[in-house]
N, C-alpha and C. Protein backbone atom coordinates (compact mmCIF):
# COMPACT_ATOMS: atom_id res chain seq x y z
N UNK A 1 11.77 -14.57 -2.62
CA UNK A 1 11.40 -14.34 -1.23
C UNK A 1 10.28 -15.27 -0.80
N UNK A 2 9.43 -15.90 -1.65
CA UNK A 2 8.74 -16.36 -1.70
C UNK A 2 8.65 -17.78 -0.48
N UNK A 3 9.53 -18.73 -1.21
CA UNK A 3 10.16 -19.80 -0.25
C UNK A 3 9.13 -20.55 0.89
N UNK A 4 8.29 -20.79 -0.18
CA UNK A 4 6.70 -21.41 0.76
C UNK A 4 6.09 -20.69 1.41
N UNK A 5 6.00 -19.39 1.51
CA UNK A 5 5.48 -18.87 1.92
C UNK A 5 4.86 -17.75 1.21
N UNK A 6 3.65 -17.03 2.06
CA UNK A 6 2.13 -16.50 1.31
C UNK A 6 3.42 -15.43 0.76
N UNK A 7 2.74 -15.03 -0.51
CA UNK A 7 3.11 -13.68 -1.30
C UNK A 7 2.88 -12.80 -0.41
N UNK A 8 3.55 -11.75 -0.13
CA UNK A 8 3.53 -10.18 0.34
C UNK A 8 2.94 -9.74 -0.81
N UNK A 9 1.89 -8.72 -0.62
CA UNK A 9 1.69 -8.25 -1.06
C UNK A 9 1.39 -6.60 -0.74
N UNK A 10 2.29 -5.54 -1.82
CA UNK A 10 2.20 -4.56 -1.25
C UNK A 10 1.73 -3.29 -2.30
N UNK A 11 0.66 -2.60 -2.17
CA UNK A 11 -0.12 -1.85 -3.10
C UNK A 11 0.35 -0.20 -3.19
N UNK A 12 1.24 0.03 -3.96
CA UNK A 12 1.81 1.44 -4.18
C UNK A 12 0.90 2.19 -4.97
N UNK A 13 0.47 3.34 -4.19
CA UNK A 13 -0.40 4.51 -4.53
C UNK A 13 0.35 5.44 -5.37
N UNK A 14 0.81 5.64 -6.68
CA UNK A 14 1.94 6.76 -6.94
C UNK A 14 1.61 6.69 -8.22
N UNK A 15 1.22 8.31 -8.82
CA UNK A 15 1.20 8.67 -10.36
C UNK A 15 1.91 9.06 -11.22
N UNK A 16 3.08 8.93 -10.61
CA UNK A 16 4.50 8.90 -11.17
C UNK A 16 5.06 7.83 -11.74
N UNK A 17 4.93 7.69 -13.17
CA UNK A 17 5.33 6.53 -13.71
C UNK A 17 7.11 5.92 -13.65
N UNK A 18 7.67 6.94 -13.51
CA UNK A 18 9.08 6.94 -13.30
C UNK A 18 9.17 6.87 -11.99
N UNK A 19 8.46 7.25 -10.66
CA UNK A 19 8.45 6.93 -9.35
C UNK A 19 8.36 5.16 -9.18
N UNK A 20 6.99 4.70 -10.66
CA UNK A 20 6.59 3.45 -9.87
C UNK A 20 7.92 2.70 -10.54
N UNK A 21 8.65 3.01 -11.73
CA UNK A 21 9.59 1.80 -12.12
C UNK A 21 10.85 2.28 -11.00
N UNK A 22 11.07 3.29 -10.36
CA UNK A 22 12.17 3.25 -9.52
C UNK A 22 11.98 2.60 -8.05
N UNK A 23 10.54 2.25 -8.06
CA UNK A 23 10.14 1.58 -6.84
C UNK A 23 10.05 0.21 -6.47
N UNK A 24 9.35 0.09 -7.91
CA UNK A 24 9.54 -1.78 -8.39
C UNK A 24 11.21 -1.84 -8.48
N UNK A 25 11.67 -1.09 -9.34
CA UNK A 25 13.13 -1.97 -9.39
C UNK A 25 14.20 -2.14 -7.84
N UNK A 26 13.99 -1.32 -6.67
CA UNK A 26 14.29 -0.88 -5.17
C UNK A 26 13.92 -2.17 -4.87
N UNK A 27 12.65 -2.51 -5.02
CA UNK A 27 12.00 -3.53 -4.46
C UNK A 27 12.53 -5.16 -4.80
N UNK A 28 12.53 -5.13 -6.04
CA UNK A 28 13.36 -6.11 -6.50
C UNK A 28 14.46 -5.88 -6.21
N UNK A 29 15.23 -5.45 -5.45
CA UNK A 29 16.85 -5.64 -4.68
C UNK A 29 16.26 -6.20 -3.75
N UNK A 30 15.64 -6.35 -3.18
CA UNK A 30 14.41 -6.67 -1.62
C UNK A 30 14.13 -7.90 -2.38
N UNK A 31 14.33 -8.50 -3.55
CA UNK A 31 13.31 -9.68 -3.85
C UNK A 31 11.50 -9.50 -3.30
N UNK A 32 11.09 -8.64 -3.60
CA UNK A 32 10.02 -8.48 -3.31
C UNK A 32 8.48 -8.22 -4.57
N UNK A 33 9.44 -7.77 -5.29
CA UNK A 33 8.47 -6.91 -6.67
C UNK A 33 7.40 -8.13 -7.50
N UNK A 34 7.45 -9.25 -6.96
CA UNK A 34 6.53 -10.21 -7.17
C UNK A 34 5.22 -9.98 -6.90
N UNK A 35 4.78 -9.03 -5.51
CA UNK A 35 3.95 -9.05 -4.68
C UNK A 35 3.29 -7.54 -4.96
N UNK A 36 4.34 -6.40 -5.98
CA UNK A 36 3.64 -5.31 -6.19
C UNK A 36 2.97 -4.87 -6.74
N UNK A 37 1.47 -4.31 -6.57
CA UNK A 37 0.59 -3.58 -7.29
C UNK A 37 0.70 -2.35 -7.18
N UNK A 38 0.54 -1.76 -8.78
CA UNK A 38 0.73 -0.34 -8.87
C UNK A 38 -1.24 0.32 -9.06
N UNK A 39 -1.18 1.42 -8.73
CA UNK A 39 -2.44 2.22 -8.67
C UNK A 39 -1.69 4.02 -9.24
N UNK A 40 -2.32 4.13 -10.13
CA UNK A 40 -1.85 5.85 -10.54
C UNK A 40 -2.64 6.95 -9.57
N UNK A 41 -4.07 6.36 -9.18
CA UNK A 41 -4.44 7.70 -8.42
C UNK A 41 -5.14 7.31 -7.24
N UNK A 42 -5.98 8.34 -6.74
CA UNK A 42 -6.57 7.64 -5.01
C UNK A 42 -7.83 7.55 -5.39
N UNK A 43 -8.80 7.53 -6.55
CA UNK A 43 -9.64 6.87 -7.36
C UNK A 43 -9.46 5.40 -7.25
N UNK A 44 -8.18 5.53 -8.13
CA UNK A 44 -8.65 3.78 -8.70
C UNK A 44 -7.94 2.75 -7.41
N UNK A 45 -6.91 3.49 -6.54
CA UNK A 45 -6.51 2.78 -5.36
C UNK A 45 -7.81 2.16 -4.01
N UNK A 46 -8.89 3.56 -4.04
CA UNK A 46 -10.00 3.22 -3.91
C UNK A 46 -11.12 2.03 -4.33
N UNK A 47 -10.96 2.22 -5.30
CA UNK A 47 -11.54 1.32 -6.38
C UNK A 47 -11.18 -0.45 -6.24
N UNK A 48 -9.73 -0.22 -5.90
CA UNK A 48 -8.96 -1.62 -5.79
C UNK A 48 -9.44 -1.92 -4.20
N UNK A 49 -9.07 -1.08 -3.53
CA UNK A 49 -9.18 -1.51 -1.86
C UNK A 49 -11.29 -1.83 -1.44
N UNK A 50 -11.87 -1.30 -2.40
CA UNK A 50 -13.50 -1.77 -2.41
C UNK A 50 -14.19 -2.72 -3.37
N UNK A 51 -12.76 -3.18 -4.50
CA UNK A 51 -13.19 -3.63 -5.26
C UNK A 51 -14.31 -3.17 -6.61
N UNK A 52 -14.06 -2.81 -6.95
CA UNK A 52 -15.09 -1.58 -8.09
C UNK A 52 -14.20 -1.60 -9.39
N UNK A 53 -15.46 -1.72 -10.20
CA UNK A 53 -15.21 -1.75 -11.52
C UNK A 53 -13.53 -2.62 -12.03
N UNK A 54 -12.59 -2.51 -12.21
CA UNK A 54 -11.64 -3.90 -12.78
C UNK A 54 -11.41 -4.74 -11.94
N UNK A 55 -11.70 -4.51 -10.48
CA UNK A 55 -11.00 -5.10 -9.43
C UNK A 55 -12.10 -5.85 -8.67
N UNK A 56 -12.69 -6.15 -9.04
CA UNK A 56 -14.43 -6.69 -9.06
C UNK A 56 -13.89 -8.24 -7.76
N UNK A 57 -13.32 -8.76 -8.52
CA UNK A 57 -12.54 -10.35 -7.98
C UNK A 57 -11.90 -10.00 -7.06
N UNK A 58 -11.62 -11.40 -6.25
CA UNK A 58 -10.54 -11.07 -4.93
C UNK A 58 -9.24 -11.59 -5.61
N UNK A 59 -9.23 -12.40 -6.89
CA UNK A 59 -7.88 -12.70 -7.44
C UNK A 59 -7.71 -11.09 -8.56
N UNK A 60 -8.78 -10.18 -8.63
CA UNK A 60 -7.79 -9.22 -8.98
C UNK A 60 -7.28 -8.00 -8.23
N UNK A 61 -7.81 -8.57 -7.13
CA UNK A 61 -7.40 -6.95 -5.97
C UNK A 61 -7.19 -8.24 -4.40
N UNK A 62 -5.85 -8.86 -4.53
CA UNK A 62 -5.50 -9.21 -3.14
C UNK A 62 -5.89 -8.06 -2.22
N UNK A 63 -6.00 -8.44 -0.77
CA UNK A 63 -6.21 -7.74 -0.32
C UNK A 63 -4.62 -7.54 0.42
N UNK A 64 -4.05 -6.04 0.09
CA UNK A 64 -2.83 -5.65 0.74
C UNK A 64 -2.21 -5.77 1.87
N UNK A 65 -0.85 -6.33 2.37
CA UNK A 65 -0.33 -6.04 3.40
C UNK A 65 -0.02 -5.09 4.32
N UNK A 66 0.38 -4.29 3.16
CA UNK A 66 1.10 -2.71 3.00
C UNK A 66 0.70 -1.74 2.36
N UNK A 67 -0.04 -0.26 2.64
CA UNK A 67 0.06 0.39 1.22
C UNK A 67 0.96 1.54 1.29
N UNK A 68 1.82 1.47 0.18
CA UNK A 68 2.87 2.59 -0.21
C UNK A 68 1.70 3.95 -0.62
N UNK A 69 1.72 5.25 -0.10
CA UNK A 69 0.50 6.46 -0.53
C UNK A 69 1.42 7.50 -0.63
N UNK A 70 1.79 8.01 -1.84
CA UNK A 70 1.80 9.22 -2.54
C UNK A 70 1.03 9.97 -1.98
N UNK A 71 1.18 11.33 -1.59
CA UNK A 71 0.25 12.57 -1.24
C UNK A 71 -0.55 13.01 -2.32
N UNK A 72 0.40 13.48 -2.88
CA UNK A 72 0.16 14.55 -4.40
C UNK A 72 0.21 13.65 -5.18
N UNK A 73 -1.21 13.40 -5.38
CA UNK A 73 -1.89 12.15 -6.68
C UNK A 73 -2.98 13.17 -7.23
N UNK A 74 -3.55 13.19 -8.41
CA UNK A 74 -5.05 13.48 -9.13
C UNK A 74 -6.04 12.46 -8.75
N UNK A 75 -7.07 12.86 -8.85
CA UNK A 75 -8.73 13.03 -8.69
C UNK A 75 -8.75 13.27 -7.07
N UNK A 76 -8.05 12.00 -6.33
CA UNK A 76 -7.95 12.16 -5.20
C UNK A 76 -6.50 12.15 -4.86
N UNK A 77 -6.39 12.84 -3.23
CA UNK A 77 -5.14 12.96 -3.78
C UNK A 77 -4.96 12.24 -2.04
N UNK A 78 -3.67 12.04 -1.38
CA UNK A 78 -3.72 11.07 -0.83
C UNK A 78 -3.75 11.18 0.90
N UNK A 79 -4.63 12.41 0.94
CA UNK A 79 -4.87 12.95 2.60
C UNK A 79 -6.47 12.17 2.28
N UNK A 80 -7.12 12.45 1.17
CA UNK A 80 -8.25 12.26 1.31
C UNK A 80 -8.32 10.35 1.20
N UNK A 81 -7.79 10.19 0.58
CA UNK A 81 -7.48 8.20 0.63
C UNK A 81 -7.08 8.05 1.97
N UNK A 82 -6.56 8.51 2.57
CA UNK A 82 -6.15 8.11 4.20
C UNK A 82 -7.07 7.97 5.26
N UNK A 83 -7.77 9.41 4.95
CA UNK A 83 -8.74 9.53 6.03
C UNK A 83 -10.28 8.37 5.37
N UNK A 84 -10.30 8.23 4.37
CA UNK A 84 -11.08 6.95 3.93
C UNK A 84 -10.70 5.69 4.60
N UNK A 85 -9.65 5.31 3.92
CA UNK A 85 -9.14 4.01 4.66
C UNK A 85 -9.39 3.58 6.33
N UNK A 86 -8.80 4.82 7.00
CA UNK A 86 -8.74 4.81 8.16
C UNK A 86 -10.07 4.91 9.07
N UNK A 87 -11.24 5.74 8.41
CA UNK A 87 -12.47 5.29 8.72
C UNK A 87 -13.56 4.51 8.35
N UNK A 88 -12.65 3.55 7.50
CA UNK A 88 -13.06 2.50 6.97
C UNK A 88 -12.89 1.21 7.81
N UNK A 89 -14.19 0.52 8.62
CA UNK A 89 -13.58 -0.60 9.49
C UNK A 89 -13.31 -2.02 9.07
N UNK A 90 -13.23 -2.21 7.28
CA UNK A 90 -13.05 -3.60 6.83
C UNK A 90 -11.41 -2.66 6.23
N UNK A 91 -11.11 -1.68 6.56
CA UNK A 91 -9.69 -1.54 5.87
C UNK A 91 -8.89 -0.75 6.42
N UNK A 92 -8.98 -0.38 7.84
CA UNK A 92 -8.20 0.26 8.74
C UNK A 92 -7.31 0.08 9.48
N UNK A 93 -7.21 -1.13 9.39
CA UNK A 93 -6.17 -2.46 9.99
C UNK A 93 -5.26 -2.36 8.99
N UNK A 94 -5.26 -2.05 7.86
CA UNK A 94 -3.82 -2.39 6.50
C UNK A 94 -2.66 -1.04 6.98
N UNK A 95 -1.83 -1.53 7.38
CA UNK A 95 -0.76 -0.33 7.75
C UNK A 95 -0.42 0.53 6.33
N UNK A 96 -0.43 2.17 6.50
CA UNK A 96 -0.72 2.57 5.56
C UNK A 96 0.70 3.95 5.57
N UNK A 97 1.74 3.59 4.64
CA UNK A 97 2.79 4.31 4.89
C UNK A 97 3.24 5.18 3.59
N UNK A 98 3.45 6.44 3.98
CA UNK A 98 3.14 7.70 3.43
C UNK A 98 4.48 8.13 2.52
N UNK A 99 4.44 7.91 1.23
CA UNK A 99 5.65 7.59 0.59
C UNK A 99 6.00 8.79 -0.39
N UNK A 100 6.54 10.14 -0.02
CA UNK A 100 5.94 11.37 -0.85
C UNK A 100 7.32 12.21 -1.05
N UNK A 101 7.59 13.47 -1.38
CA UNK A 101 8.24 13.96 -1.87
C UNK A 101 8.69 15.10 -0.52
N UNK A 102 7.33 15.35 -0.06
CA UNK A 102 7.36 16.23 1.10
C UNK A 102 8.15 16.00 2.52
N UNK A 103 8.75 16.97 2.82
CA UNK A 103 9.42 16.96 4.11
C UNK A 103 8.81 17.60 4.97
N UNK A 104 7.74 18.18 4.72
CA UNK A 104 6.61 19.51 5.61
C UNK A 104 6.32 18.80 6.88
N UNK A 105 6.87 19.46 7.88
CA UNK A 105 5.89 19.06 9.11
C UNK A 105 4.94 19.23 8.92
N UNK A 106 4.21 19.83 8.24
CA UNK A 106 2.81 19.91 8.29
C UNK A 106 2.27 18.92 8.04
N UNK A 107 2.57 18.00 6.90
CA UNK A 107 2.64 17.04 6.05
C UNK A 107 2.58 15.97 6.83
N UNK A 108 3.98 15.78 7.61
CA UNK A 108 4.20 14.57 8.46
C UNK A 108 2.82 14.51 9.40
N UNK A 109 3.07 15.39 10.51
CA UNK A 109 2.18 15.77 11.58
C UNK A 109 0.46 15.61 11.45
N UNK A 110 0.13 16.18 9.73
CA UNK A 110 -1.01 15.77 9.77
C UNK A 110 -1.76 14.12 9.32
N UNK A 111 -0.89 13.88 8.26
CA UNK A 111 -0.89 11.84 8.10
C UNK A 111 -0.42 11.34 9.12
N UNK A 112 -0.35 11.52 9.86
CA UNK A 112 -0.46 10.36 11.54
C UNK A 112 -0.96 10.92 12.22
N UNK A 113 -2.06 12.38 12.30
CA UNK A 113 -2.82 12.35 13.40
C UNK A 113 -4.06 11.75 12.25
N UNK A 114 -4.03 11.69 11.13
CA UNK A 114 -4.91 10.74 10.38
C UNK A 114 -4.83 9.25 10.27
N UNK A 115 -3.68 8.88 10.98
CA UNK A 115 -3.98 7.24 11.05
C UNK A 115 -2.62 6.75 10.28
N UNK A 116 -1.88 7.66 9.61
CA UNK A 116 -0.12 7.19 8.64
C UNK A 116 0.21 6.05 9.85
N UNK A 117 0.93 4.85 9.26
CA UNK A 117 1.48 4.25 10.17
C UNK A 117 2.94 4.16 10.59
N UNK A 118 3.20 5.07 8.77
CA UNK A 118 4.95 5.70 9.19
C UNK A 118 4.81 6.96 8.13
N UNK A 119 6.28 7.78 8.10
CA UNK A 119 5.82 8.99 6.96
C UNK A 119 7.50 8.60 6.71
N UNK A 120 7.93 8.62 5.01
CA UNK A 120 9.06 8.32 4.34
C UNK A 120 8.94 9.37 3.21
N UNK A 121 10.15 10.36 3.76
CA UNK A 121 10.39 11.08 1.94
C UNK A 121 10.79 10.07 1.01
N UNK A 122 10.69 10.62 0.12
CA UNK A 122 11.15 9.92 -0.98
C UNK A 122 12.74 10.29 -1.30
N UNK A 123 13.68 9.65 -1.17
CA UNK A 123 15.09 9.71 -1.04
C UNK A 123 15.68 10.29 -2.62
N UNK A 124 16.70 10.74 -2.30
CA UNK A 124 17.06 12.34 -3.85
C UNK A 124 17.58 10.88 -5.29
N UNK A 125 18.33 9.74 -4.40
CA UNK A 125 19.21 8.95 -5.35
C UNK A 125 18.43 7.16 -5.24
N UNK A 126 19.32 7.11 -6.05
CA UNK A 126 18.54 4.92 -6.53
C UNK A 126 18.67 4.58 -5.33
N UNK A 127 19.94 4.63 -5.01
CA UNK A 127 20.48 3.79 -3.91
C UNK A 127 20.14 4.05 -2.79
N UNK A 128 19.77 5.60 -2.70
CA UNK A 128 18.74 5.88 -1.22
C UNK A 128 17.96 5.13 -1.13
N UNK A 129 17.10 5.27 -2.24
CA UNK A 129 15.76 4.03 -2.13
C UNK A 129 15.86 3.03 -2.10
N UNK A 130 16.77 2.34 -2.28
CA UNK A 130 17.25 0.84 -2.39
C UNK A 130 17.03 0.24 -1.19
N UNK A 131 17.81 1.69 -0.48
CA UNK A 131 18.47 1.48 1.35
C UNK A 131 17.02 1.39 1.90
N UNK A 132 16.13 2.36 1.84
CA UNK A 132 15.23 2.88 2.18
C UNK A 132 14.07 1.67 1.76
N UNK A 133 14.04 1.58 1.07
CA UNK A 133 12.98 0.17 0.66
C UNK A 133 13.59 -1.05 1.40
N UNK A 134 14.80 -1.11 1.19
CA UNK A 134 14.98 -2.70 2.19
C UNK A 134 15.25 -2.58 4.22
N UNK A 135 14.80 -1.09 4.56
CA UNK A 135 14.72 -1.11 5.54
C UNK A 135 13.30 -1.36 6.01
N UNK A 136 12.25 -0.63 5.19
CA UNK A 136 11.21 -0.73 5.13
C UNK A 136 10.53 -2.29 5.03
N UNK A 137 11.37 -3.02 4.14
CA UNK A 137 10.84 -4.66 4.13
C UNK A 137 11.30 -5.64 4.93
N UNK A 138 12.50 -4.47 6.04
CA UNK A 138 12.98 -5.32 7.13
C UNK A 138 11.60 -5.57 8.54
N UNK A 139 12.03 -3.67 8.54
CA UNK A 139 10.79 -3.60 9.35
C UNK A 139 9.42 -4.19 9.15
N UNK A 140 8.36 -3.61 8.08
CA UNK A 140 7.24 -4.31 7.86
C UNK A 140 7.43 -5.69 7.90
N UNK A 141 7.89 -6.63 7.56
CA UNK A 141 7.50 -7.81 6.88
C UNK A 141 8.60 -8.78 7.92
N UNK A 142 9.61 -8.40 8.23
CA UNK A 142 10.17 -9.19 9.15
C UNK A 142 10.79 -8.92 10.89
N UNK A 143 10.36 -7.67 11.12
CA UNK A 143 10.61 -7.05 12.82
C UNK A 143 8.94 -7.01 13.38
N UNK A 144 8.40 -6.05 12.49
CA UNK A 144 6.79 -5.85 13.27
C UNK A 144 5.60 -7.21 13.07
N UNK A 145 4.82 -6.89 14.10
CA UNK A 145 3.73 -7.59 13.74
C UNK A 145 2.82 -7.22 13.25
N UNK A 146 2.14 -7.66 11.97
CA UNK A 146 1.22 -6.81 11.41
C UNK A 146 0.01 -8.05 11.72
N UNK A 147 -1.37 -6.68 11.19
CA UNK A 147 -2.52 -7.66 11.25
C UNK A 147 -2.62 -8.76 10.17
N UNK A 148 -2.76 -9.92 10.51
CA UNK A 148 -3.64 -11.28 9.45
C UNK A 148 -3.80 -10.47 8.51
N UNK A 149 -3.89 -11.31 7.68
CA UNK A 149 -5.46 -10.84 6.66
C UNK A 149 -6.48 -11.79 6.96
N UNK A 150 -6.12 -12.56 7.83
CA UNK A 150 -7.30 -13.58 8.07
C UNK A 150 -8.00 -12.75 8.99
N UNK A 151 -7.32 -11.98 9.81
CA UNK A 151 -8.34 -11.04 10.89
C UNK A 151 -9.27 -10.55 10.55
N UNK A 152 -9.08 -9.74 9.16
CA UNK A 152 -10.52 -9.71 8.87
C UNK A 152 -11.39 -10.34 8.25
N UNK A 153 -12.19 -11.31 8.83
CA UNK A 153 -12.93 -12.57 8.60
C UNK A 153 -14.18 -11.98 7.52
N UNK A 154 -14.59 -10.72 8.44
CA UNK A 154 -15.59 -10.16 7.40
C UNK A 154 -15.28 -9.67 5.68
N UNK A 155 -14.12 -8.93 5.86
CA UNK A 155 -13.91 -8.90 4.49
C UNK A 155 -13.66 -10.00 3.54
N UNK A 156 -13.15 -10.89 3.82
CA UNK A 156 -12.83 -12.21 3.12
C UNK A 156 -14.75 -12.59 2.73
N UNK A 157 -14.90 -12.64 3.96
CA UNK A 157 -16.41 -13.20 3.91
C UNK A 157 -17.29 -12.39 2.69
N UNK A 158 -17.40 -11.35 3.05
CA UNK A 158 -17.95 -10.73 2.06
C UNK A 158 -17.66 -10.46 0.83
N UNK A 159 -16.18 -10.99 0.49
CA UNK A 159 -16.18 -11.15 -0.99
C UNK A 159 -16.23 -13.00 -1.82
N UNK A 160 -16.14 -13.78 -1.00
CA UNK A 160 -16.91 -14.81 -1.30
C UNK A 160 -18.25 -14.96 -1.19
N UNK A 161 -19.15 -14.11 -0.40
CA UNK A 161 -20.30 -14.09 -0.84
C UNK A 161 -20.60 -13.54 -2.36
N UNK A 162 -20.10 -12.51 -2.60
CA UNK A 162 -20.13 -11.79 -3.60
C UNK A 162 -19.39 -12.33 -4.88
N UNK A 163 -18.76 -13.07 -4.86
CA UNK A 163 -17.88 -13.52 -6.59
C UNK A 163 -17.52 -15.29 -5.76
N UNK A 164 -18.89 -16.64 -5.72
CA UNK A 164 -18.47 -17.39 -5.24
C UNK A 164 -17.50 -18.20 -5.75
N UNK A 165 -17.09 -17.89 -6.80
CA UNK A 165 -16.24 -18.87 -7.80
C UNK A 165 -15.05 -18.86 -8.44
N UNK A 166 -14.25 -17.08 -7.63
CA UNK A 166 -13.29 -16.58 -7.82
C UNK A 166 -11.96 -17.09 -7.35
């Protein structure tokens, strides 16, 4: 997918280890799985999106296009990563789409009055997700317009101040 052009990059929140290889492999039907980072909880997804402790570098925590967010994660779980992100003003701009098991209106209704930029069950079969992931990389990456990452000038900025040689 690549084809001279910047890597997509898209950061899946999910502590489901059998979730993340059925997601990477979806994705790779998409030619996409080049560009995916996995995160097990809303700790260390945290961690990646502020840079903290492994993710210290900007070559080890691109900064995301997309983030795929699991609800039901440990330490944090992924209402509380949302409403972070979203009142976060160097990371509130990253469209942030809600990738979970749940069908709850409650569920839906409350991740987009928190800022969700879409809400996706997680589909019963492969091939749902297949469908479902390459609609998703139609939309994101080739119908909508998303923000730069150059838009945010400050975040870039502030991590070349911080690691000048990365």
């Amino acid at each position: 997918m690549n084809n001279g052009k910047k890597t997509i990059i898209i950061l899946l929140a999910e502590d489901d280890p059998d979730d993340r290889i059925l997601i990477r492999d979806a994705l790779a039907k998409c030619n996409l799985v080049e560009g995916l980072i996995c995160v097990e909880d809303g700790d260390e997804l945290m961690d990646y999106l502020k840079r903290r402790g492994k993710y210290q570098t900007p070559k080890s925590a691109p900064r995301p296009d997309l983030i795929l967010l699991d609800l039901n994660m440990p330490k944090k779980n992924g209402y509380e990563v949302l409403k972070e992100i979203k009142s976060d003003p160097e990371l509130q701009d990253i469209p942030v789409v809600v990738l979970t098991v749940s069908s709850s209106e409650e569920d839906i209704l409350q991740t987009y009055k928190m800022g969700a930029s879409s809400y996706i069950t997680k589909p019963v079969t492969f091939d749902g997700l297949i469908n479902t992931m390459k609609m998703l990389v139609q939309y994101w990456f080739h119908t909508v317009k998303i923000p730069p990452k150059s838009r945010n000038d400050n975040w870039q900025m502030r991590e070349n101040l911080r690691h000048p040689n990365s």
